[in-house]
C-alpha atoms as a PDB file:
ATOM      1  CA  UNK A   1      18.633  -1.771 -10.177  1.00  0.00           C
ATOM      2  CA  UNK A   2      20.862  -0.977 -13.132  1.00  0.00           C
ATOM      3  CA  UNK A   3      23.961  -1.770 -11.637  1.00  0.00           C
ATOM      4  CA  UNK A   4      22.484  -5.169  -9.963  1.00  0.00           C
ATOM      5  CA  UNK A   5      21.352  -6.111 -13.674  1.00  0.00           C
ATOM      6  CA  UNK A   6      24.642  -5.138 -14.873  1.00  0.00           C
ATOM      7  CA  UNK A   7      26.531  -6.843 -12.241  1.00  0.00           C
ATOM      8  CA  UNK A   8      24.720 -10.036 -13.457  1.00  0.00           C
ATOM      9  CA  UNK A   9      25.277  -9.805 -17.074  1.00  0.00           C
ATOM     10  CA  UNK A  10      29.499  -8.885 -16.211  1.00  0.00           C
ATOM     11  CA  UNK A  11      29.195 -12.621 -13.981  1.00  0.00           C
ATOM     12  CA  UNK A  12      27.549 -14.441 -16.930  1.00  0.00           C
ATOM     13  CA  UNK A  13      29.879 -13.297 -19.632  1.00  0.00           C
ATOM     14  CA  UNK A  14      33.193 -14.444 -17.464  1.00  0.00           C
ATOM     15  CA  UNK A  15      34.029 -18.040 -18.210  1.00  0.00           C
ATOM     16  CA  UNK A  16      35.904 -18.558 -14.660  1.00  0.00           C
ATOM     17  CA  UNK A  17      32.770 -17.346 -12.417  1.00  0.00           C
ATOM     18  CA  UNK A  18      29.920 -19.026 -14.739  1.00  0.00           C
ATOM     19  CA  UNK A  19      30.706 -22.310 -12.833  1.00  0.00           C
ATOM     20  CA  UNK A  20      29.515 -20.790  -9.671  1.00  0.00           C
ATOM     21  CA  UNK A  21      26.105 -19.026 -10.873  1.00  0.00           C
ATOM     22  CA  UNK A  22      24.407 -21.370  -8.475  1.00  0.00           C
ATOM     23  CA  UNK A  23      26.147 -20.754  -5.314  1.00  0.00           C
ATOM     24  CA  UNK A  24      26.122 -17.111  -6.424  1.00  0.00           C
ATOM     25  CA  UNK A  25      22.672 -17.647  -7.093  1.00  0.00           C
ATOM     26  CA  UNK A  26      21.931 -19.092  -3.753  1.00  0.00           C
ATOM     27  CA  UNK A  27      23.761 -16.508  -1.828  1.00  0.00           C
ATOM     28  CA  UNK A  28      21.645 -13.569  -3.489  1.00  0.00           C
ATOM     29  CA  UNK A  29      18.754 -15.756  -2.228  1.00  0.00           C
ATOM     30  CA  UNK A  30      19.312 -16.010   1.035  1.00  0.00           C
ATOM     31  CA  UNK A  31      20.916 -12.542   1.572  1.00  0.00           C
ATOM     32  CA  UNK A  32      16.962 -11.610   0.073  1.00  0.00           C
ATOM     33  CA  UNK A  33      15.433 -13.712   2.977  1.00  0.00           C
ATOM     34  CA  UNK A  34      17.846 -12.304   5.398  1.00  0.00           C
ATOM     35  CA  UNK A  35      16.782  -8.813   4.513  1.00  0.00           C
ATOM     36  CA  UNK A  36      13.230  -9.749   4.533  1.00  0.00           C
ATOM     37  CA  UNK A  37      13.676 -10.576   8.231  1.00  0.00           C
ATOM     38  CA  UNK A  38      15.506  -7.930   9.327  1.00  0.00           C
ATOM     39  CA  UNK A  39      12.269  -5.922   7.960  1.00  0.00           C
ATOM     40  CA  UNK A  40      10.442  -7.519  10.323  1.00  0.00           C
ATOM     41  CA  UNK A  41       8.034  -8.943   7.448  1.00  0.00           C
ATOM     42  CA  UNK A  42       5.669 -11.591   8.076  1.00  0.00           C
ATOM     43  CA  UNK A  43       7.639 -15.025   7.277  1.00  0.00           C
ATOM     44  CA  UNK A  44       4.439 -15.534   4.298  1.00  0.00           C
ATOM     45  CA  UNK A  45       4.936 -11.741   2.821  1.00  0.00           C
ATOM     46  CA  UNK A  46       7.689 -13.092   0.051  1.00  0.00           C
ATOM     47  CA  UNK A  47       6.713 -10.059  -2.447  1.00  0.00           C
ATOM     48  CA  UNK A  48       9.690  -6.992  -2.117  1.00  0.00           C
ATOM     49  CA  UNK A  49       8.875  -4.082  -0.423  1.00  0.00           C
ATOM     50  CA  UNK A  50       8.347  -1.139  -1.910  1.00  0.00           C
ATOM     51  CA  UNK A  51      11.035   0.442  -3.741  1.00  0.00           C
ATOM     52  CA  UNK A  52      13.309  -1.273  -1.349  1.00  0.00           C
ATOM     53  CA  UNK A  53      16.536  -3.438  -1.837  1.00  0.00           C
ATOM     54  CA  UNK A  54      14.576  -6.522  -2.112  1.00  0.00           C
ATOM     55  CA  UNK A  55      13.349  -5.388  -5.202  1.00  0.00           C
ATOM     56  CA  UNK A  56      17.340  -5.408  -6.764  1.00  0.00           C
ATOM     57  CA  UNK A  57      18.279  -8.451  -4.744  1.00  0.00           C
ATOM     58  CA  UNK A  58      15.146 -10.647  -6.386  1.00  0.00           C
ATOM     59  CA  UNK A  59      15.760  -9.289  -9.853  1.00  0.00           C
ATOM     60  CA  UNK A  60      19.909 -10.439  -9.580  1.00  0.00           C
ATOM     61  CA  UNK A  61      18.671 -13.963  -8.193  1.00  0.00           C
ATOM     62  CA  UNK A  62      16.086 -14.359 -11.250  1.00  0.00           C
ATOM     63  CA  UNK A  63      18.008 -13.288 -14.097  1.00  0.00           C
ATOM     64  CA  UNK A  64      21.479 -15.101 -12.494  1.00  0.00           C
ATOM     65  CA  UNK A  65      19.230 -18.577 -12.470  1.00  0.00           C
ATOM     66  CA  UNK A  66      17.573 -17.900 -15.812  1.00  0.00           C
ATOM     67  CA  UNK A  67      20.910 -16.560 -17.221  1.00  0.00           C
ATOM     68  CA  UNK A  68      23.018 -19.490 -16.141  1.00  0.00           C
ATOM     69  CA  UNK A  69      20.721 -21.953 -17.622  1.00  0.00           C
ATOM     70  CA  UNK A  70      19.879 -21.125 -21.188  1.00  0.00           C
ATOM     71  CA  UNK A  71      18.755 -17.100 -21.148  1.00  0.00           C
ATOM     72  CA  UNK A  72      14.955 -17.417 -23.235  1.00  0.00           C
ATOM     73  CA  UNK A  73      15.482 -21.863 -23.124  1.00  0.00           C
ATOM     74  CA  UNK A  74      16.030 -22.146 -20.003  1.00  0.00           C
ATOM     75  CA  UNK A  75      13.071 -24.228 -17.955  1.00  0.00           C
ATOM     76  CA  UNK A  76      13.299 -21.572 -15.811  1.00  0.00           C
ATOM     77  CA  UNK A  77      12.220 -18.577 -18.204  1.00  0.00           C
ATOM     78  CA  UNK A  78       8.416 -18.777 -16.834  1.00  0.00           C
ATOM     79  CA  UNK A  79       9.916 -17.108 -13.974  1.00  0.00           C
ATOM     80  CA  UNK A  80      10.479 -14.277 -15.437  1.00  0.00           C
ATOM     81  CA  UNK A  81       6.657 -13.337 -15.111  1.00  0.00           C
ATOM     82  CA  UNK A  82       6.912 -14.066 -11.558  1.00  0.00           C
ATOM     83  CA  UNK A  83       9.577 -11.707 -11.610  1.00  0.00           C
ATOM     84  CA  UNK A  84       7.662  -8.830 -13.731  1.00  0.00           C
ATOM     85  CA  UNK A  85       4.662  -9.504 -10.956  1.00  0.00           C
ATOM     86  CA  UNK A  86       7.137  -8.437  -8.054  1.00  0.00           C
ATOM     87  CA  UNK A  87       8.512  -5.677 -10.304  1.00  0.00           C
ATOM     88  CA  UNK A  88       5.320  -3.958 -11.072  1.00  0.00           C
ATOM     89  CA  UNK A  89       3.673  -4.015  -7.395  1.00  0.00           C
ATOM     90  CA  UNK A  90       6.572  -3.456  -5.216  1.00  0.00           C
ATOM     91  CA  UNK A  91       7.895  -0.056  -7.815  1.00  0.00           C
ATOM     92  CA  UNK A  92       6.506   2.936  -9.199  1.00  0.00           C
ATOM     93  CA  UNK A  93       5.033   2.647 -12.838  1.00  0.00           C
ATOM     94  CA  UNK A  94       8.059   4.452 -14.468  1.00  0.00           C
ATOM     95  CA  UNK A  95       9.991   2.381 -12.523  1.00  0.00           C
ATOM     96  CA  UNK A  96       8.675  -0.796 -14.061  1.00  0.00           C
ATOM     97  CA  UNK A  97       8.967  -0.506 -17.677  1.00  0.00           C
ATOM     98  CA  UNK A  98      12.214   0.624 -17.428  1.00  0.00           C
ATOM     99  CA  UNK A  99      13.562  -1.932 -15.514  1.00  0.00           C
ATOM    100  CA  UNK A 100      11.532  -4.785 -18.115  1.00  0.00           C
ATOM    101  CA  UNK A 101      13.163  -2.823 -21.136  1.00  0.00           C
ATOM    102  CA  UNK A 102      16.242  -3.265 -19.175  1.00  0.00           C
ATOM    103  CA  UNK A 103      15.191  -6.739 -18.301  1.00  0.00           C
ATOM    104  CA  UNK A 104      14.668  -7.481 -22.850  1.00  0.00           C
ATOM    105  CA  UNK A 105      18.177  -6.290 -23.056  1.00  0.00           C
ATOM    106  CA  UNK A 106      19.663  -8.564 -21.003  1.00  0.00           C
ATOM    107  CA  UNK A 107      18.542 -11.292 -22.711  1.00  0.00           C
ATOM    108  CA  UNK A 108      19.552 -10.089 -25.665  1.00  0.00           C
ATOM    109  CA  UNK A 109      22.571  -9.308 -24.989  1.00  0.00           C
ATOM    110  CA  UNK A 110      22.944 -13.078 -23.341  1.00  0.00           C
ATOM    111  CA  UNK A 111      21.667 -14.612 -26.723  1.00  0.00           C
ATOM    112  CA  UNK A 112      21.482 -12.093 -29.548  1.00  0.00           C
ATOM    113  CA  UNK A 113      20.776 -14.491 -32.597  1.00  0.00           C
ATOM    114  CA  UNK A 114      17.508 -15.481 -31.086  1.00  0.00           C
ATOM    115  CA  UNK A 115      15.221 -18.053 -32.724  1.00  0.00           C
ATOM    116  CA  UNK A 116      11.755 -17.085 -33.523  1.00  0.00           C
ATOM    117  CA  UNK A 117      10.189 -18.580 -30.301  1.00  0.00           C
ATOM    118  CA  UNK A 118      12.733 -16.926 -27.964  1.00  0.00           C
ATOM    119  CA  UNK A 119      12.421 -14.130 -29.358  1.00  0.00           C
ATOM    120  CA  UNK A 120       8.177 -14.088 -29.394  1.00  0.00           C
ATOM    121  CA  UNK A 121       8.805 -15.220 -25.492  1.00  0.00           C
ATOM    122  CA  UNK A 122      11.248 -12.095 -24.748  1.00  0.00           C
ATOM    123  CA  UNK A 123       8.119 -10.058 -27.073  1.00  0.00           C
ATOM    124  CA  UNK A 124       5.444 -10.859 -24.333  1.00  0.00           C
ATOM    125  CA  UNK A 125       7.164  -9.705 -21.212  1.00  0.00           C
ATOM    126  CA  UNK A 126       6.111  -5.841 -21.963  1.00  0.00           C
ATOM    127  CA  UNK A 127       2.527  -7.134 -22.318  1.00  0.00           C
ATOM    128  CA  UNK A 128       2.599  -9.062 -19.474  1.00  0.00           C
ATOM    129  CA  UNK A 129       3.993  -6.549 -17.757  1.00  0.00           C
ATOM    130  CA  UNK A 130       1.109  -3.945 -19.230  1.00  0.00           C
ATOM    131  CA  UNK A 131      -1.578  -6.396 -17.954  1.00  0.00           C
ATOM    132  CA  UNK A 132       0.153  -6.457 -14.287  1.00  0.00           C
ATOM    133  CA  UNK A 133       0.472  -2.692 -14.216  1.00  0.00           C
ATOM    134  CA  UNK A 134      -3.361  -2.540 -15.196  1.00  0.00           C
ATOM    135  CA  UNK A 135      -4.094  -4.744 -12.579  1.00  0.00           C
ATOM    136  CA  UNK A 136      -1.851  -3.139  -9.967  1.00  0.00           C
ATOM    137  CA  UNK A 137      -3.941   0.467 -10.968  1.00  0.00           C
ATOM    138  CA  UNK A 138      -7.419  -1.682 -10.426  1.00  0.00           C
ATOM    139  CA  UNK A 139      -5.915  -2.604  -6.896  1.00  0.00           C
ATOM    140  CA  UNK A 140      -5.211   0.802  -5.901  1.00  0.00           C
ATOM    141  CA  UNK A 141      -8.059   2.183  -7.229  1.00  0.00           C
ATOM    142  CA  UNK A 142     -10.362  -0.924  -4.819  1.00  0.00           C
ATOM    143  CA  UNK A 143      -7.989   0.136  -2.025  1.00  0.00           C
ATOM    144  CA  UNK A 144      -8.159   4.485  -2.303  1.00  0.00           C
ATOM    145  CA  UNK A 145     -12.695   3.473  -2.621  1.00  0.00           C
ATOM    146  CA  UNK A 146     -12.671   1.508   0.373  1.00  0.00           C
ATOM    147  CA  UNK A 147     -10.422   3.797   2.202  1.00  0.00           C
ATOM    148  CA  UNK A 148     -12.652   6.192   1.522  1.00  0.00           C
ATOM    149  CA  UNK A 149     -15.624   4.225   2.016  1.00  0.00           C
ATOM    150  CA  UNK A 150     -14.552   3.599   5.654  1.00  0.00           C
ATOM    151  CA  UNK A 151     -13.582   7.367   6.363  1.00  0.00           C
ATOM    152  CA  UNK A 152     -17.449   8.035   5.653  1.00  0.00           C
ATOM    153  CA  UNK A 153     -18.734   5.717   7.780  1.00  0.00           C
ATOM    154  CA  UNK A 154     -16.638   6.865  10.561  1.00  0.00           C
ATOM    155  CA  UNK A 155     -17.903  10.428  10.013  1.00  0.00           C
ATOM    156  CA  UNK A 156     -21.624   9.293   9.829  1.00  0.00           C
ATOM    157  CA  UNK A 157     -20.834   6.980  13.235  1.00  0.00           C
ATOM    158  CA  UNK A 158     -19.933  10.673  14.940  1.00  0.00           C
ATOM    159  CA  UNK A 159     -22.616  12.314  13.002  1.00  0.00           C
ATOM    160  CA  UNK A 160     -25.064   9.810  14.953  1.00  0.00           C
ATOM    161  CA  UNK A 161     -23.025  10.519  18.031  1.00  0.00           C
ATOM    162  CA  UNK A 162     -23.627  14.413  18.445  1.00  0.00           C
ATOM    163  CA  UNK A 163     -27.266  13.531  16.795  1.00  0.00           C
ATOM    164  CA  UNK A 164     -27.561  11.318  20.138  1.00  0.00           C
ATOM    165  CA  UNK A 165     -25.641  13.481  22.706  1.00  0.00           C
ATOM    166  CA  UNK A 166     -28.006  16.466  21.154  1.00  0.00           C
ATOM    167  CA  UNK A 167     -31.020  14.663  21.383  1.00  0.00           C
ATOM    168  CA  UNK A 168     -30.212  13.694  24.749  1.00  0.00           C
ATOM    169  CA  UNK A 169     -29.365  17.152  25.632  1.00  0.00           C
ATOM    170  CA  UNK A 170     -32.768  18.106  24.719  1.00  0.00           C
ATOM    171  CA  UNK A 171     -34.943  15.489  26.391  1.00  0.00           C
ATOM    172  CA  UNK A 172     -32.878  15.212  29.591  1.00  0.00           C
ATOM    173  CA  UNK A 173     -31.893  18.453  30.522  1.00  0.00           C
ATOM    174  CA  UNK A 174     -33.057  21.563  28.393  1.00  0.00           C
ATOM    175  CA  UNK A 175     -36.952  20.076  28.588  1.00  0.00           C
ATOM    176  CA  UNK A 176     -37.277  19.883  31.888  1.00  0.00           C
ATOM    177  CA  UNK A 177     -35.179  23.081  32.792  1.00  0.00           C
ATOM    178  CA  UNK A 178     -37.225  25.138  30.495  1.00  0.00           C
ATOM    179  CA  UNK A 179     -40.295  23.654  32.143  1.00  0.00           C
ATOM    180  CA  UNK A 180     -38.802  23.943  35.910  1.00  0.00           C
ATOM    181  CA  UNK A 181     -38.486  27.999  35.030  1.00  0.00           C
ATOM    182  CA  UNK A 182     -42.145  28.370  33.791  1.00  0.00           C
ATOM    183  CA  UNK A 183     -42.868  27.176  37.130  1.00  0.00           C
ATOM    184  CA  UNK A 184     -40.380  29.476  38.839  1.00  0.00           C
ATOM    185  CA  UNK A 185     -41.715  32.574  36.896  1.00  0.00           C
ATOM    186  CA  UNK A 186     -45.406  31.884  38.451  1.00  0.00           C
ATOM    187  CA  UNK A 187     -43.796  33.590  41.214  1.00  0.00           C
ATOM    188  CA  UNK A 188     -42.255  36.971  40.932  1.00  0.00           C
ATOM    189  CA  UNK A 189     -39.824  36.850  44.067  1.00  0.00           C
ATOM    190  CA  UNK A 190     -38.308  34.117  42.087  1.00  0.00           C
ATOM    191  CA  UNK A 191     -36.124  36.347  39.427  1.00  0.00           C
ATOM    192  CA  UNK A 192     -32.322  35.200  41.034  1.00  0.00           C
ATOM    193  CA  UNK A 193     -33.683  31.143  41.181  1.00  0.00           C
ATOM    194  CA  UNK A 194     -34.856  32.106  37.886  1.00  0.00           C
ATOM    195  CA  UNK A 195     -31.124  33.805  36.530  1.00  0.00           C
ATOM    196  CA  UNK A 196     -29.225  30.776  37.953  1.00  0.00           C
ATOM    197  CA  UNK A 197     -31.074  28.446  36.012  1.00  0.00           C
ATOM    198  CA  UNK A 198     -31.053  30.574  33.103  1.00  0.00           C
ATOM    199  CA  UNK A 199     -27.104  30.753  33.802  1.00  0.00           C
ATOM    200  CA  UNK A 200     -27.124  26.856  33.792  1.00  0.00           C
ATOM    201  CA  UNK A 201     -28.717  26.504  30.749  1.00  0.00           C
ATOM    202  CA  UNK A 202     -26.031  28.982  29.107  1.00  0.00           C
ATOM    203  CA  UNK A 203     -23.151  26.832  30.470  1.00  0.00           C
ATOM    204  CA  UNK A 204     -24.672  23.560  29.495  1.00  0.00           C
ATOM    205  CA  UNK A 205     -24.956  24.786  25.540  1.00  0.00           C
ATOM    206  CA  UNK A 206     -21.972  26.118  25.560  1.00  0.00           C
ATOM    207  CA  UNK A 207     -20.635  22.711  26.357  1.00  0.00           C
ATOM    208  CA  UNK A 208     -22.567  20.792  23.899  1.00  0.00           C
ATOM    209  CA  UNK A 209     -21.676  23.191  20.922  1.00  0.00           C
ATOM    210  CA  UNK A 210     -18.042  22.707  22.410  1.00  0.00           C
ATOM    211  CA  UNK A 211     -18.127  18.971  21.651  1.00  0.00           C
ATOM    212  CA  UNK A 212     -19.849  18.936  18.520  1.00  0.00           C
ATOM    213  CA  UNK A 213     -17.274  21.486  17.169  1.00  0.00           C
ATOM    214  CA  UNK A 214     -14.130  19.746  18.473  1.00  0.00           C
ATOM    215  CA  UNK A 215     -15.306  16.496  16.901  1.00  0.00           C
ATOM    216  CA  UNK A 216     -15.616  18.017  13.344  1.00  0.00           C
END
Protein backbone atom coordinates (compact mmCIF):
# COMPACT_ATOMS: atom_id res chain seq x y z
CA UNK A 1 0.00 0.00 0.00
CA UNK A 2 2.91 2.31 0.71
CA UNK A 3 4.67 1.84 -2.31
CA UNK A 4 1.27 2.07 -4.53
CA UNK A 5 0.68 5.55 -2.67
CA UNK A 6 4.15 6.42 -3.32
CA UNK A 7 4.18 5.33 -6.81
CA UNK A 8 1.28 7.84 -7.28
CA UNK A 9 2.67 10.82 -5.66
CA UNK A 10 6.41 10.09 -7.89
CA UNK A 11 3.65 10.17 -11.27
CA UNK A 12 2.01 13.42 -10.07
CA UNK A 13 5.13 15.35 -9.31
CA UNK A 14 6.72 14.52 -13.03
CA UNK A 15 5.65 17.15 -15.50
CA UNK A 16 6.09 14.66 -18.66
CA UNK A 17 3.68 11.78 -17.18
CA UNK A 18 0.99 14.29 -15.52
CA UNK A 19 -0.56 14.52 -19.06
CA UNK A 20 -1.44 10.93 -18.95
CA UNK A 21 -2.99 10.61 -15.25
CA UNK A 22 -6.17 9.64 -17.01
CA UNK A 23 -5.15 6.86 -19.15
CA UNK A 24 -2.97 5.86 -16.20
CA UNK A 25 -5.91 6.31 -14.25
CA UNK A 26 -8.04 4.19 -16.43
CA UNK A 27 -5.61 1.41 -16.73
CA UNK A 28 -5.38 1.00 -12.77
CA UNK A 29 -9.19 0.77 -13.18
CA UNK A 30 -9.61 -1.77 -15.28
CA UNK A 31 -6.57 -3.88 -14.18
CA UNK A 32 -8.95 -3.57 -10.57
CA UNK A 33 -11.98 -5.07 -12.51
CA UNK A 34 -9.81 -7.57 -14.16
CA UNK A 35 -8.61 -8.80 -10.82
CA UNK A 36 -12.01 -8.73 -9.42
CA UNK A 37 -12.93 -11.35 -12.05
CA UNK A 38 -10.27 -13.46 -11.89
CA UNK A 39 -11.52 -13.75 -8.05
CA UNK A 40 -14.40 -15.10 -9.23
CA UNK A 41 -16.47 -12.20 -7.37
CA UNK A 42 -19.95 -11.60 -8.07
CA UNK A 43 -20.00 -8.88 -11.06
CA UNK A 44 -22.20 -6.47 -8.10
CA UNK A 45 -19.43 -7.19 -5.16
CA UNK A 46 -17.29 -3.83 -6.25
CA UNK A 47 -15.89 -3.46 -2.47
CA UNK A 48 -11.90 -5.02 -2.31
CA UNK A 49 -11.39 -8.08 -0.77
CA UNK A 50 -9.91 -8.46 2.20
CA UNK A 51 -6.46 -7.45 2.61
CA UNK A 52 -6.07 -8.29 -1.00
CA UNK A 53 -4.49 -6.36 -4.02
CA UNK A 54 -7.68 -4.71 -4.79
CA UNK A 55 -7.37 -2.86 -1.82
CA UNK A 56 -3.77 -1.08 -3.34
CA UNK A 57 -5.10 -1.05 -6.87
CA UNK A 58 -8.45 1.13 -5.72
CA UNK A 59 -6.43 3.39 -3.46
CA UNK A 60 -3.74 4.25 -6.72
CA UNK A 61 -6.94 4.81 -9.01
CA UNK A 62 -8.56 7.29 -6.29
CA UNK A 63 -5.78 9.34 -5.28
CA UNK A 64 -4.29 9.35 -9.24
CA UNK A 65 -7.99 10.92 -10.25
CA UNK A 66 -8.21 13.17 -7.21
CA UNK A 67 -4.46 14.03 -7.54
CA UNK A 68 -4.56 14.92 -11.20
CA UNK A 69 -7.41 17.21 -10.77
CA UNK A 70 -6.84 19.67 -7.99
CA UNK A 71 -5.61 17.37 -4.72
CA UNK A 72 -8.40 18.85 -1.74
CA UNK A 73 -10.37 21.18 -5.01
CA UNK A 74 -10.79 18.77 -7.05
CA UNK A 75 -14.77 17.82 -7.75
CA UNK A 76 -13.65 14.63 -7.19
CA UNK A 77 -12.39 14.93 -3.42
CA UNK A 78 -15.90 13.45 -2.06
CA UNK A 79 -14.44 10.33 -3.23
CA UNK A 80 -12.13 10.12 -0.97
CA UNK A 81 -14.81 8.91 1.66
CA UNK A 82 -15.80 6.34 -0.72
CA UNK A 83 -12.36 5.44 -0.66
CA UNK A 84 -11.90 5.47 3.37
CA UNK A 85 -15.33 3.16 3.27
CA UNK A 86 -13.40 0.44 1.12
CA UNK A 87 -10.30 1.02 3.26
CA UNK A 88 -11.80 0.38 6.59
CA UNK A 89 -14.01 -2.86 5.68
CA UNK A 90 -11.84 -4.66 3.32
CA UNK A 91 -8.36 -4.13 6.08
CA UNK A 92 -7.57 -4.71 9.52
CA UNK A 93 -8.10 -1.68 11.97
CA UNK A 94 -4.30 -0.92 12.23
CA UNK A 95 -4.28 -1.23 8.81
CA UNK A 96 -6.70 1.60 8.23
CA UNK A 97 -5.48 4.51 10.04
CA UNK A 98 -2.29 4.08 8.81
CA UNK A 99 -3.00 3.98 5.42
CA UNK A 100 -5.59 7.45 5.98
CA UNK A 101 -2.52 9.13 7.84
CA UNK A 102 -0.70 8.07 4.82
CA UNK A 103 -3.61 9.06 2.71
CA UNK A 104 -3.40 13.22 4.76
CA UNK A 105 0.14 13.16 3.65
CA UNK A 106 -0.34 12.81 0.29
CA UNK A 107 -2.32 15.57 -0.02
CA UNK A 108 -0.18 17.53 1.66
CA UNK A 109 2.54 16.89 0.12
CA UNK A 110 0.45 17.55 -3.39
CA UNK A 111 -0.64 21.06 -2.00
CA UNK A 112 1.20 22.07 1.16
CA UNK A 113 0.03 25.82 1.49
CA UNK A 114 -3.50 24.70 1.96
CA UNK A 115 -6.37 27.18 2.38
CA UNK A 116 -8.49 26.94 5.38
CA UNK A 117 -11.29 24.85 3.70
CA UNK A 118 -8.87 22.30 2.19
CA UNK A 119 -7.31 21.95 4.89
CA UNK A 120 -10.73 21.47 7.35
CA UNK A 121 -11.71 18.87 4.32
CA UNK A 122 -8.22 16.87 4.62
CA UNK A 123 -9.15 17.38 8.89
CA UNK A 124 -12.38 15.20 8.53
CA UNK A 125 -11.07 12.16 6.77
CA UNK A 126 -9.69 10.62 10.28
CA UNK A 127 -13.22 11.19 11.65
CA UNK A 128 -14.84 9.83 8.94
CA UNK A 129 -12.75 7.22 8.94
CA UNK A 130 -13.37 6.74 13.03
CA UNK A 131 -17.15 6.66 12.32
CA UNK A 132 -16.61 3.82 9.48
CA UNK A 133 -14.35 1.79 11.74
CA UNK A 134 -17.17 2.10 14.50
CA UNK A 135 -19.54 0.98 12.18
CA UNK A 136 -17.45 -1.80 10.67
CA UNK A 137 -16.99 -3.12 14.72
CA UNK A 138 -21.09 -2.83 15.03
CA UNK A 139 -21.17 -5.13 11.82
CA UNK A 140 -19.00 -7.70 13.17
CA UNK A 141 -20.27 -7.64 16.35
CA UNK A 142 -24.36 -8.28 14.43
CA UNK A 143 -22.49 -10.91 12.40
CA UNK A 144 -20.24 -13.01 15.49
CA UNK A 145 -24.40 -12.73 17.57
CA UNK A 146 -26.11 -14.19 14.78
CA UNK A 147 -23.48 -16.69 14.10
CA UNK A 148 -23.85 -17.64 17.28
CA UNK A 149 -27.44 -17.36 17.44
CA UNK A 150 -27.73 -19.95 14.62
CA UNK A 151 -25.08 -22.44 16.20
CA UNK A 152 -27.71 -22.64 19.19
CA UNK A 153 -30.48 -23.34 17.35
CA UNK A 154 -28.79 -26.05 15.54
CA UNK A 155 -27.79 -27.62 18.87
CA UNK A 156 -31.38 -27.29 20.33
CA UNK A 157 -32.75 -28.84 16.68
CA UNK A 158 -30.43 -32.12 17.75
CA UNK A 159 -31.29 -31.68 21.32
CA UNK A 160 -35.07 -32.27 20.10
CA UNK A 161 -33.73 -34.99 17.89
CA UNK A 162 -32.23 -37.48 20.59
CA UNK A 163 -35.29 -36.04 22.89
CA UNK A 164 -37.47 -37.71 19.96
CA UNK A 165 -35.34 -40.79 19.02
CA UNK A 166 -35.31 -41.34 23.09
CA UNK A 167 -38.78 -40.93 23.51
CA UNK A 168 -39.41 -43.14 20.75
CA UNK A 169 -37.07 -45.62 22.11
CA UNK A 170 -39.12 -45.76 25.12
CA UNK A 171 -42.67 -46.02 23.82
CA UNK A 172 -41.86 -48.32 20.88
CA UNK A 173 -39.54 -50.71 21.99
CA UNK A 174 -38.34 -50.71 25.75
CA UNK A 175 -42.35 -50.53 26.89
CA UNK A 176 -43.46 -53.24 25.32
CA UNK A 177 -40.25 -55.45 25.78
CA UNK A 178 -40.29 -54.85 29.43
CA UNK A 179 -43.96 -55.80 29.39
CA UNK A 180 -43.45 -58.94 26.87
CA UNK A 181 -40.82 -60.32 29.79
CA UNK A 182 -43.32 -59.90 32.73
CA UNK A 183 -45.30 -62.15 30.71
CA UNK A 184 -42.44 -64.52 29.96
CA UNK A 185 -41.42 -64.69 33.72
CA UNK A 186 -45.15 -66.05 34.60
CA UNK A 187 -43.55 -69.09 33.44
CA UNK A 188 -40.43 -70.47 34.92
CA UNK A 189 -39.23 -72.76 31.91
CA UNK A 190 -39.00 -69.48 30.23
CA UNK A 191 -35.43 -68.18 31.76
CA UNK A 192 -33.31 -68.48 28.05
CA UNK A 193 -36.63 -66.60 26.08
CA UNK A 194 -36.32 -64.48 29.01
CA UNK A 195 -32.06 -63.82 28.67
CA UNK A 196 -32.46 -63.19 24.90
CA UNK A 197 -34.77 -60.53 25.38
CA UNK A 198 -32.96 -59.22 28.20
CA UNK A 199 -29.81 -59.45 25.72
CA UNK A 200 -31.90 -57.37 23.18
CA UNK A 201 -32.70 -54.81 25.36
CA UNK A 202 -28.81 -54.44 26.26
CA UNK A 203 -27.93 -54.11 22.54
CA UNK A 204 -30.70 -51.73 21.74
CA UNK A 205 -29.37 -49.10 24.66
CA UNK A 206 -26.24 -49.48 23.82
CA UNK A 207 -27.15 -48.18 20.43
CA UNK A 208 -29.19 -45.32 21.48
CA UNK A 209 -26.51 -43.99 24.02
CA UNK A 210 -24.15 -44.57 20.89
CA UNK A 211 -26.04 -41.96 18.86
CA UNK A 212 -26.75 -39.51 21.37
CA UNK A 213 -22.99 -39.43 22.24
CA UNK A 214 -21.66 -39.24 18.66
CA UNK A 215 -23.99 -36.33 17.97
CA UNK A 216 -22.62 -34.19 20.91
Amino acid sequence: MTIGIGLVYWWLHIPSLQPYSFQAFAIIGLLYFLVKGLSKGKAWHILPAFMSIETVLATMSFLLLIGATGNTSSWFYPLTYIHLFFIVFSSHVGTSIAITMMIMLFHYGLTPNLIQHDLVSLLTLPIIMAFFIFAKLQHEEVIEDKLIIEEEEVKLDKLESEEFQLQNFLKNFLEPKISQLEKLLEHPNNSQSVKGQLHLVKLEIEKVLNRISSSV
